[in-house]
C-alpha atoms as a PDB file:
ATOM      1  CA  UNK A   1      44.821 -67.481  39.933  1.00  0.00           C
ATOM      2  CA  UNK A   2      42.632 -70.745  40.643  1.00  0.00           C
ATOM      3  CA  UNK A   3      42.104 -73.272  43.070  1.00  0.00           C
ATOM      4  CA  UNK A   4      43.105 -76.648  41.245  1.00  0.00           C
ATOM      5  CA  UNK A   5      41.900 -80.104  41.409  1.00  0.00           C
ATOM      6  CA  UNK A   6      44.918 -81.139  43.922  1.00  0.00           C
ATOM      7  CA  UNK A   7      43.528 -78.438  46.472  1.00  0.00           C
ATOM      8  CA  UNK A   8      46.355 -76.118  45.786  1.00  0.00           C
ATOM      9  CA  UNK A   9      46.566 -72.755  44.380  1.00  0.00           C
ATOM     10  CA  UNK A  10      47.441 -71.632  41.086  1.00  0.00           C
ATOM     11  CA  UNK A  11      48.698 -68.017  41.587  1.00  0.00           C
ATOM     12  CA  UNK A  12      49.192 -67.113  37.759  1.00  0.00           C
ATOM     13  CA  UNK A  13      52.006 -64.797  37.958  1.00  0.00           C
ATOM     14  CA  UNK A  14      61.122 -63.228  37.632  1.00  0.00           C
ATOM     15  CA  UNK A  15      63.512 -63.953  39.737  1.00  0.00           C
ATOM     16  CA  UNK A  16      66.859 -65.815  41.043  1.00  0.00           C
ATOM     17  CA  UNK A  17      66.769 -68.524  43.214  1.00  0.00           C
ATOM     18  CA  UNK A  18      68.656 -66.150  45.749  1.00  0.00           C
ATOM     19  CA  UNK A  19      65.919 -63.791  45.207  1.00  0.00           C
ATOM     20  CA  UNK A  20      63.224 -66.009  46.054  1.00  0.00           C
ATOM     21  CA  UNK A  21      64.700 -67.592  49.107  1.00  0.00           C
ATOM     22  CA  UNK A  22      66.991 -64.584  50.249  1.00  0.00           C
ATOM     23  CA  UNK A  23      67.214 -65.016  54.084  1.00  0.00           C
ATOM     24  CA  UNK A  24      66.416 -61.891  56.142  1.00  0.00           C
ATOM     25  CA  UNK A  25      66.889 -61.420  59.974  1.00  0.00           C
ATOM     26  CA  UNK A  26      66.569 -65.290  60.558  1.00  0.00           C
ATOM     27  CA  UNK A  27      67.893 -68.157  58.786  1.00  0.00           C
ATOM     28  CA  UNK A  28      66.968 -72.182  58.822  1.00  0.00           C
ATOM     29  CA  UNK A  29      70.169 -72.437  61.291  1.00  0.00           C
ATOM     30  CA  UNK A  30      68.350 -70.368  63.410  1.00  0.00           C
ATOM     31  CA  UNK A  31      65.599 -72.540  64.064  1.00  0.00           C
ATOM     32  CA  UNK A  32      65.525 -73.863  67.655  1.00  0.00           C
ATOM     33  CA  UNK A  33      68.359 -76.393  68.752  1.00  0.00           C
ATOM     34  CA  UNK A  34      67.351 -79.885  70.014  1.00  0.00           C
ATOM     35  CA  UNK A  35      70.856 -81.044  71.050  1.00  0.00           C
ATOM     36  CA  UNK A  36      71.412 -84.604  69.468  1.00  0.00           C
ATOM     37  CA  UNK A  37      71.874 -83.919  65.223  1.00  0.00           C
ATOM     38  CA  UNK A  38      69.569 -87.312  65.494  1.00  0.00           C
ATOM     39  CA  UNK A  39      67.450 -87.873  62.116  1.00  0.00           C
ATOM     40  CA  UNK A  40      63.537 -86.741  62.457  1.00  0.00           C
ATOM     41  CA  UNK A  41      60.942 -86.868  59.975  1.00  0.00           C
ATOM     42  CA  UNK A  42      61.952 -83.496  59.103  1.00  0.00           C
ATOM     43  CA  UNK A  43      65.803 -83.775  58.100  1.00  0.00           C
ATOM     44  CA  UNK A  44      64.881 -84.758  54.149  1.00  0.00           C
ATOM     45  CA  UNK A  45      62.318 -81.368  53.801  1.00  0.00           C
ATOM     46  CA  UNK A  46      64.777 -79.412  55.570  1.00  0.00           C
ATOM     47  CA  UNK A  47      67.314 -80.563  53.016  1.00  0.00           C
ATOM     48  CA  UNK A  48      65.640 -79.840  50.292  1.00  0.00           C
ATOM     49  CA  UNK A  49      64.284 -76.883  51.360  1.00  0.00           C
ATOM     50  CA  UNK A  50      68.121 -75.348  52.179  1.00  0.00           C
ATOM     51  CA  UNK A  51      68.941 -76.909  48.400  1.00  0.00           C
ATOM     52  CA  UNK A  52      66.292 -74.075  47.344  1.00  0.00           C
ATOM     53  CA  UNK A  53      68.659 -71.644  48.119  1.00  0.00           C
ATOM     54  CA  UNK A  54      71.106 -72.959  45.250  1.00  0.00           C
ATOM     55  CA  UNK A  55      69.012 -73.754  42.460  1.00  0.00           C
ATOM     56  CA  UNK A  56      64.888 -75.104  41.632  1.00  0.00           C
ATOM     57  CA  UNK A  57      64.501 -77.646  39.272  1.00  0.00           C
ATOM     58  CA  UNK A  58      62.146 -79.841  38.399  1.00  0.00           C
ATOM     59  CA  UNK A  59      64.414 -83.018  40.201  1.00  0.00           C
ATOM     60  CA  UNK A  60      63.931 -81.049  43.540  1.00  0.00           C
ATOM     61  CA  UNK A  61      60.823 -79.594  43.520  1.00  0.00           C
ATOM     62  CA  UNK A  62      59.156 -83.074  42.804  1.00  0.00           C
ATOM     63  CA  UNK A  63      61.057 -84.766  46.054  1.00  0.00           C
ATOM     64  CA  UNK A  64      59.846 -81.411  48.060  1.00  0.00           C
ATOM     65  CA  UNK A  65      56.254 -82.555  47.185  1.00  0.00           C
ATOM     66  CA  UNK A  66      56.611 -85.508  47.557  1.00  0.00           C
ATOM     67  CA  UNK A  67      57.996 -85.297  50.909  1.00  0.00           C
ATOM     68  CA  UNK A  68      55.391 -82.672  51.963  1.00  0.00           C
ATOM     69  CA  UNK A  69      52.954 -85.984  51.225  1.00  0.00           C
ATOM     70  CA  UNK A  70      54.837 -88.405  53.055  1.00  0.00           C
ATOM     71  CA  UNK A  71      54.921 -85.762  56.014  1.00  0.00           C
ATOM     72  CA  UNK A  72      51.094 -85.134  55.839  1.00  0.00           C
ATOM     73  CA  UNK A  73      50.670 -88.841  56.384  1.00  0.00           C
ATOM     74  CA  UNK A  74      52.993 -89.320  59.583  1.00  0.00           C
ATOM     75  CA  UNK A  75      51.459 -86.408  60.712  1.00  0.00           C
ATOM     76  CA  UNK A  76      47.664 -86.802  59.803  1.00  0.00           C
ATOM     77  CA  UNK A  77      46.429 -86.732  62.884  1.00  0.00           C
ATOM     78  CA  UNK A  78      47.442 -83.700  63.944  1.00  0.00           C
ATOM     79  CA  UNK A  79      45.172 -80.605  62.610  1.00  0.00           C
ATOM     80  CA  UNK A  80      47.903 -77.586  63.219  1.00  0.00           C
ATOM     81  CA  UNK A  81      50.626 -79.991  61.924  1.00  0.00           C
ATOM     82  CA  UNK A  82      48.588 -80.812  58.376  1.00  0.00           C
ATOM     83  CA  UNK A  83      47.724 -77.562  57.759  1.00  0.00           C
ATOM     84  CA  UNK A  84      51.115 -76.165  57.997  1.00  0.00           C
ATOM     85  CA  UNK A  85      52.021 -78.651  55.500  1.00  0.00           C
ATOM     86  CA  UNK A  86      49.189 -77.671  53.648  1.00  0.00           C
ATOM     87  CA  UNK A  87      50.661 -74.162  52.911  1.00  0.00           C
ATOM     88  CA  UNK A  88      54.183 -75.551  52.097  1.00  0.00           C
ATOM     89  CA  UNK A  89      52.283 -77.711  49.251  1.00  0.00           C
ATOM     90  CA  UNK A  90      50.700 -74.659  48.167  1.00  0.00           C
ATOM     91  CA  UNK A  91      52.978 -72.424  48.046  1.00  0.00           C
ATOM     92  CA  UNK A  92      55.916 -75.121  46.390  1.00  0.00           C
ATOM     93  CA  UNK A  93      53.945 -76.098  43.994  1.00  0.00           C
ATOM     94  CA  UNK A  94      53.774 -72.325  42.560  1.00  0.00           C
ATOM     95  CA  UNK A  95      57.171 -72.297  43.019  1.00  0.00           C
ATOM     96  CA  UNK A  96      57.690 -75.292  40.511  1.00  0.00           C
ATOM     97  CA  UNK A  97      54.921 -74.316  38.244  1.00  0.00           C
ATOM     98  CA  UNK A  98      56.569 -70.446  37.750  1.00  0.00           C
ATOM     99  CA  UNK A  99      60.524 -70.685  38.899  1.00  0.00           C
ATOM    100  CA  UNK A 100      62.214 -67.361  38.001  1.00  0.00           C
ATOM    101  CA  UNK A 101      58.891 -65.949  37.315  1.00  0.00           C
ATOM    102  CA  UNK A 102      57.691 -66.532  40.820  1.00  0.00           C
ATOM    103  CA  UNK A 103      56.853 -63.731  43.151  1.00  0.00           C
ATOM    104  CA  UNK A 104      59.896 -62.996  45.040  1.00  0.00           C
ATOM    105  CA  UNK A 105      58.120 -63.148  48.355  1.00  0.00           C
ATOM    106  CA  UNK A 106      57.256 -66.670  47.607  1.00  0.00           C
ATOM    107  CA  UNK A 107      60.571 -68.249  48.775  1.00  0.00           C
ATOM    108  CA  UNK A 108      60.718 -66.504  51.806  1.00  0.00           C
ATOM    109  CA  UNK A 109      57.208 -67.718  52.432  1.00  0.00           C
ATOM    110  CA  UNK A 110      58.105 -71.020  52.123  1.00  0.00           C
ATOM    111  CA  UNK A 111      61.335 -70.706  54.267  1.00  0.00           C
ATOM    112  CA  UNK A 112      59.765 -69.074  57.700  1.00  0.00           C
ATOM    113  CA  UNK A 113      56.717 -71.662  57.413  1.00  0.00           C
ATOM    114  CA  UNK A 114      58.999 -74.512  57.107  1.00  0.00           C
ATOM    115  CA  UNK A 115      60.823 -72.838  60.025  1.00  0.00           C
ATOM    116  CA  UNK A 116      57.363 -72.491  61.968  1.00  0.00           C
ATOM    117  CA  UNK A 117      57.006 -76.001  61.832  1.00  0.00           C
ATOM    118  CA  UNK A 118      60.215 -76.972  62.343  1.00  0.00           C
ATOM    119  CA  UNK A 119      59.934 -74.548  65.705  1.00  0.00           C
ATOM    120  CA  UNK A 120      56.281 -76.169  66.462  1.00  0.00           C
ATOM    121  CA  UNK A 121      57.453 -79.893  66.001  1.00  0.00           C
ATOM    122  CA  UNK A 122      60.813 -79.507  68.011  1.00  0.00           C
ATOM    123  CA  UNK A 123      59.364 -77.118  70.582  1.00  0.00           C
ATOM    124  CA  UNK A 124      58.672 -79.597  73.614  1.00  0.00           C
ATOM    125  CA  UNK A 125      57.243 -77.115  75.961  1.00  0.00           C
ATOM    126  CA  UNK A 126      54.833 -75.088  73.293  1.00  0.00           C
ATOM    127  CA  UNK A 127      51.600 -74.527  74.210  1.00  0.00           C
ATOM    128  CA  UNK A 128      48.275 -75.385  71.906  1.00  0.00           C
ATOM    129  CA  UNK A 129      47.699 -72.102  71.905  1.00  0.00           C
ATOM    130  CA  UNK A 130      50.858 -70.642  70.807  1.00  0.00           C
ATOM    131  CA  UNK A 131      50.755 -73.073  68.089  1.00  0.00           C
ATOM    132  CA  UNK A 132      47.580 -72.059  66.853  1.00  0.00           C
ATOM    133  CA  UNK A 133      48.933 -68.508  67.285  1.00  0.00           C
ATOM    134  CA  UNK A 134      52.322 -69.391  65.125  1.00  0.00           C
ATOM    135  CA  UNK A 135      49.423 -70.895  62.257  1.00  0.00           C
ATOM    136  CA  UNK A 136      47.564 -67.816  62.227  1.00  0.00           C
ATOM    137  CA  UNK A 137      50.920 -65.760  61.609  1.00  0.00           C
ATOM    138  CA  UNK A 138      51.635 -68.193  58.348  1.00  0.00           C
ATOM    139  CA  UNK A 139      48.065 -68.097  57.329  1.00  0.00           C
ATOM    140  CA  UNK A 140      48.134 -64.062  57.235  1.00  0.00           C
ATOM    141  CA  UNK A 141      51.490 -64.097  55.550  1.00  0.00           C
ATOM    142  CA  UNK A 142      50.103 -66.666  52.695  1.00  0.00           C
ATOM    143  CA  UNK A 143      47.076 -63.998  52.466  1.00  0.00           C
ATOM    144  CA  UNK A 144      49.364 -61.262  51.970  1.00  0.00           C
ATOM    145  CA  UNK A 145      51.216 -62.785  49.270  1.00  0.00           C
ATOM    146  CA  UNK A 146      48.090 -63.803  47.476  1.00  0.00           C
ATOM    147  CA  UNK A 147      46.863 -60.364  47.471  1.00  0.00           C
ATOM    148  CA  UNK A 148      50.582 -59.191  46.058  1.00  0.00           C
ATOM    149  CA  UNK A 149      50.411 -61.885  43.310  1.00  0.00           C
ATOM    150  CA  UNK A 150      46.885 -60.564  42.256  1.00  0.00           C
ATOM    151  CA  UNK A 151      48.357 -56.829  42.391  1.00  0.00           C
ATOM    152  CA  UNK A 152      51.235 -57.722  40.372  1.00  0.00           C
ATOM    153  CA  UNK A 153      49.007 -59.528  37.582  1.00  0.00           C
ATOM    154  CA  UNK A 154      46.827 -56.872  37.729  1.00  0.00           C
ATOM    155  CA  UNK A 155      49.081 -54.369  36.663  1.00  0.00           C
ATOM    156  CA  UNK A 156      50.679 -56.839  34.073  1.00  0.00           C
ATOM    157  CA  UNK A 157      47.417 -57.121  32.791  1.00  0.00           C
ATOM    158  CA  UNK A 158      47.042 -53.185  32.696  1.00  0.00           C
ATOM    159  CA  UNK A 159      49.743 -52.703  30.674  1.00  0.00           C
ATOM    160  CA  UNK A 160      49.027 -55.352  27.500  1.00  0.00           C
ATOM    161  CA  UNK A 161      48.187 -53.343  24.530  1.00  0.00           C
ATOM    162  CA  UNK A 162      49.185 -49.754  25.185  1.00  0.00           C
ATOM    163  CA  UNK A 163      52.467 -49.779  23.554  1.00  0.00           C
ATOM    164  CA  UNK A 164      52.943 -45.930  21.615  1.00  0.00           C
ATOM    165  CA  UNK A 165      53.299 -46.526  17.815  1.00  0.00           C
ATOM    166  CA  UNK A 166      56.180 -46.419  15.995  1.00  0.00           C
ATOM    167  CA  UNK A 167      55.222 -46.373  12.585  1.00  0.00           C
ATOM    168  CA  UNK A 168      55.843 -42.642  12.066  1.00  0.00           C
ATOM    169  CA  UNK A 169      59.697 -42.667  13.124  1.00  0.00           C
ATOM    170  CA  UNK A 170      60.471 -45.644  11.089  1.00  0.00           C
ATOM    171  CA  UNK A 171      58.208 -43.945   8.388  1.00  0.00           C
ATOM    172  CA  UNK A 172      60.286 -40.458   8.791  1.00  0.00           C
ATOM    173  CA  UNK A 173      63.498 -42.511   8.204  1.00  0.00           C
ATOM    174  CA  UNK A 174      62.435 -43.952   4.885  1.00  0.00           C
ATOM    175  CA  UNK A 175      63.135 -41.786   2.008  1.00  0.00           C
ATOM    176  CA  UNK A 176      60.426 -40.523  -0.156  1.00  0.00           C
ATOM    177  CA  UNK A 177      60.362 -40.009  -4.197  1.00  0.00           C
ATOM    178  CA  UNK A 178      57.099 -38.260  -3.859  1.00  0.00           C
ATOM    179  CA  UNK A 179      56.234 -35.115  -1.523  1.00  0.00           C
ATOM    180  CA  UNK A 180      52.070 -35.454  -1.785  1.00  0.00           C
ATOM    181  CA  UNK A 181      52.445 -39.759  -0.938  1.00  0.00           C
ATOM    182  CA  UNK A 182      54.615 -38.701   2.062  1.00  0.00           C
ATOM    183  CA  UNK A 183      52.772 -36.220   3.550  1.00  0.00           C
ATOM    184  CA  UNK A 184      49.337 -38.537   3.182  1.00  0.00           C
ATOM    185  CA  UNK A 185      51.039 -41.317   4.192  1.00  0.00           C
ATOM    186  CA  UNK A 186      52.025 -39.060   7.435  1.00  0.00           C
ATOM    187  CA  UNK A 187      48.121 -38.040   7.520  1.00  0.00           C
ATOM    188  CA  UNK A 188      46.989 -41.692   7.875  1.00  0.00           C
ATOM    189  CA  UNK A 189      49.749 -42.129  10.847  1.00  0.00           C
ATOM    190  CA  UNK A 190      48.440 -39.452  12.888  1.00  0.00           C
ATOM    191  CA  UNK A 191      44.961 -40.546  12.016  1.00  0.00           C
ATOM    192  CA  UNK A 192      45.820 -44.723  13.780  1.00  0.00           C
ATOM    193  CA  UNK A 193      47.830 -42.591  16.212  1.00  0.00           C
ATOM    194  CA  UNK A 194      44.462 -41.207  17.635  1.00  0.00           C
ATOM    195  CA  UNK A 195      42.382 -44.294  16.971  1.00  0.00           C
ATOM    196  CA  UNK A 196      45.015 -46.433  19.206  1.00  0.00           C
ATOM    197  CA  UNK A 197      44.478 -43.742  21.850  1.00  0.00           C
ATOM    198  CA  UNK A 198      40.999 -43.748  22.251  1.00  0.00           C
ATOM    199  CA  UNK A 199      39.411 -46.704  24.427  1.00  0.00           C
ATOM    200  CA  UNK A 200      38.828 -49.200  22.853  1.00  0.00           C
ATOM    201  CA  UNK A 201      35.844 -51.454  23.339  1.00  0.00           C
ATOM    202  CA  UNK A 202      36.387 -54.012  25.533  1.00  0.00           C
ATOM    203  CA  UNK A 203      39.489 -53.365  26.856  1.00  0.00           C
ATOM    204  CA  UNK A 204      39.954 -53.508  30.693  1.00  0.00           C
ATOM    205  CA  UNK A 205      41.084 -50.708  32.096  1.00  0.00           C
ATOM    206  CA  UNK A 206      43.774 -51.096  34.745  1.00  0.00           C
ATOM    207  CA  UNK A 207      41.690 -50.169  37.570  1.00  0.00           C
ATOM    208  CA  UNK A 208      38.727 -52.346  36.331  1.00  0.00           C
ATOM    209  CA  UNK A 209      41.387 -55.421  36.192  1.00  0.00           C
ATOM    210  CA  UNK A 210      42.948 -54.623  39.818  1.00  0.00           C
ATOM    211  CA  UNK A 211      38.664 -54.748  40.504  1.00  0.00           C
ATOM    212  CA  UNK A 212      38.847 -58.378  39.034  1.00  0.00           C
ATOM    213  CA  UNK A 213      42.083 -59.668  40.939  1.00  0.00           C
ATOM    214  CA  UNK A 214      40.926 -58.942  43.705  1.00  0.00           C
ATOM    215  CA  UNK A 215      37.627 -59.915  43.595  1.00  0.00           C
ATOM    216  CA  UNK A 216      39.138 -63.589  42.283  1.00  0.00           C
ATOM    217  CA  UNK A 217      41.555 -63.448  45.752  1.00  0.00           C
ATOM    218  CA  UNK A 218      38.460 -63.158  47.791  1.00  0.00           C
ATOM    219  CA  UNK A 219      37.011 -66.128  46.432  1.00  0.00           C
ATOM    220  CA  UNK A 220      40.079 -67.842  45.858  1.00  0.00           C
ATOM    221  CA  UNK A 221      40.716 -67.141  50.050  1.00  0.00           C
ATOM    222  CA  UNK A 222      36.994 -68.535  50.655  1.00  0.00           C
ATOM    223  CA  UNK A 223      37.808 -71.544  49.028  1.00  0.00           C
ATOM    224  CA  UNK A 224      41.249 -72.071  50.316  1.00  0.00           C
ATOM    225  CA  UNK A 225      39.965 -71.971  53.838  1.00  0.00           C
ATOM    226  CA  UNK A 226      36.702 -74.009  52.826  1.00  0.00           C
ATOM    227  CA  UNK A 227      38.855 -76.451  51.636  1.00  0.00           C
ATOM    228  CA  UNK A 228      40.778 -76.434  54.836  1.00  0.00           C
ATOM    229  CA  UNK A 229      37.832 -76.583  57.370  1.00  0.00           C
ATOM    230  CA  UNK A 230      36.724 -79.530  55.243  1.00  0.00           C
ATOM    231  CA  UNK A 231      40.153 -81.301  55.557  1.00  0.00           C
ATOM    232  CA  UNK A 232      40.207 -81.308  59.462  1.00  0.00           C
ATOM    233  CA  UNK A 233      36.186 -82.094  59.630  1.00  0.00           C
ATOM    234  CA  UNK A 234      37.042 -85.334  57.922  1.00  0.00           C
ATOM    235  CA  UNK A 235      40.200 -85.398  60.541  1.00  0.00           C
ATOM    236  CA  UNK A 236      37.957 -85.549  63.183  1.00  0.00           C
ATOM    237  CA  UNK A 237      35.393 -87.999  61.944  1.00  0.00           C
ATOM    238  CA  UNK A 238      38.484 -90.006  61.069  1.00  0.00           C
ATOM    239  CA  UNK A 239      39.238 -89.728  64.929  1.00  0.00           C
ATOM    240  CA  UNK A 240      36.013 -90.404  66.245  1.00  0.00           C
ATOM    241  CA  UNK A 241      35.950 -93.956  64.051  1.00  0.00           C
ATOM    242  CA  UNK A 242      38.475 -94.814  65.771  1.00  0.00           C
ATOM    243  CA  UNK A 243      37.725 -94.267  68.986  1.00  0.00           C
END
């Protein structure tokens, strides 16, 4: 798991597309009505995003970032609004880099924030503070799944290289023309049977890998938000020029 050069996050951790982006009490239908089915600047992300629900390729996942782009341009100067966006880059861009092998909570990530600022765009009478409260929600969920990612290598991790040996069934099925050969041979099983038991040096241990992962989230979380408070500083200065 790494920050990359695009100011996303690489997660490093399978799974159908109905898995990722299986609905659960509330759906992208259920996201507040405006009346009119007019076109806004959201009607091609929502698209794509209900599209997730069938299949991920490649094709789609390329038009969902590029859209998220397009997006954080029309909506650039608005802080909430960006950083919203921000997350949806994130988080899609793991999606494309993994697919099946994505965490399973990562689609429904990406479906309530897109429905959070769906609800935060087409709201007209939301307040700034219930929009900064809605942000704080998606923020906290993005945490969480960070912290499930790193669990989930961790344990993957854990379990690389302690695989029982199997030499001594296959060698028990093999017939032997000689008594004393089979019963060294049997010796000298036993014998790599206890050396692959013992620890071996340096190895990680399970718990000193979960130590690790999570230790790389907490920086990984300092940058991500680093990153952000440096995106809207250079909002505002952008502002104030212009004023």
């Amino acid at each position: 798991m790494a920050l990359q050069k695009d100011g996303t996050v690489d997660f490093g951790v399978e799974a159908d597309p109905k898995d990722l982006f299986g609905h659960g009490n509330e759906s992208l239908d259920s996201v507040e009505d405006t009346g009119d089915p007019e076109v806004t600047p959201l009607t091609e992300l929502k698209s794509i995003v209900l599209s997730l629900d069938w299949e991920i390729t490649d094709e789609i996942m390329s038009r969902f970032v590029k859209e998220i782009d397009k997006l954080k341009d029309t909506y650039r100067d608005d802080e909430i609004l960006v950083s919203f966006l921000g997350l949806l880059d994130s988080v899609g861009k793991y999606i494309k880099t993994h697919k099946a092998k994505a965490h399973p909570n990562a689609g429904k990530l990406l479906n309530s924030t897109y429905m959070s600022l769906e609800k935060v765009i087409v709201s007209k009478d939301i307040t700034e503070p219930e929009r900064n409260r809605i942000l704080a929600s998606q923020l906290k969920s993005f945490k969480r799944l960070m912290e499930q990612i790193a669990l989930r290598k961790a344990g993957s991790d854990g379990k690389k290289g302690l695989k029982p040996p199997d030499q001594a069934r296959v060698a028990a099925q093999e017939p032997k023309e000689d008594q004393a050969i089979q019963q060294k041979e049997e010796r000298s099983l036993e014998e790599a049977k206890e050396r692959q038991l013992e620890p071996h040096e340096g190895r990680v241990s399970p718990d000193e890998s979960l130590r690790l992962a999570v230790d790389e989230l907490k920086q990984l979380i300092q940058e991500e938000f680093k990153a952000l408070r440096e995106e809207l500083r250079q909002l505002r200065e952008s502002k104030e020029r212009l004023i």
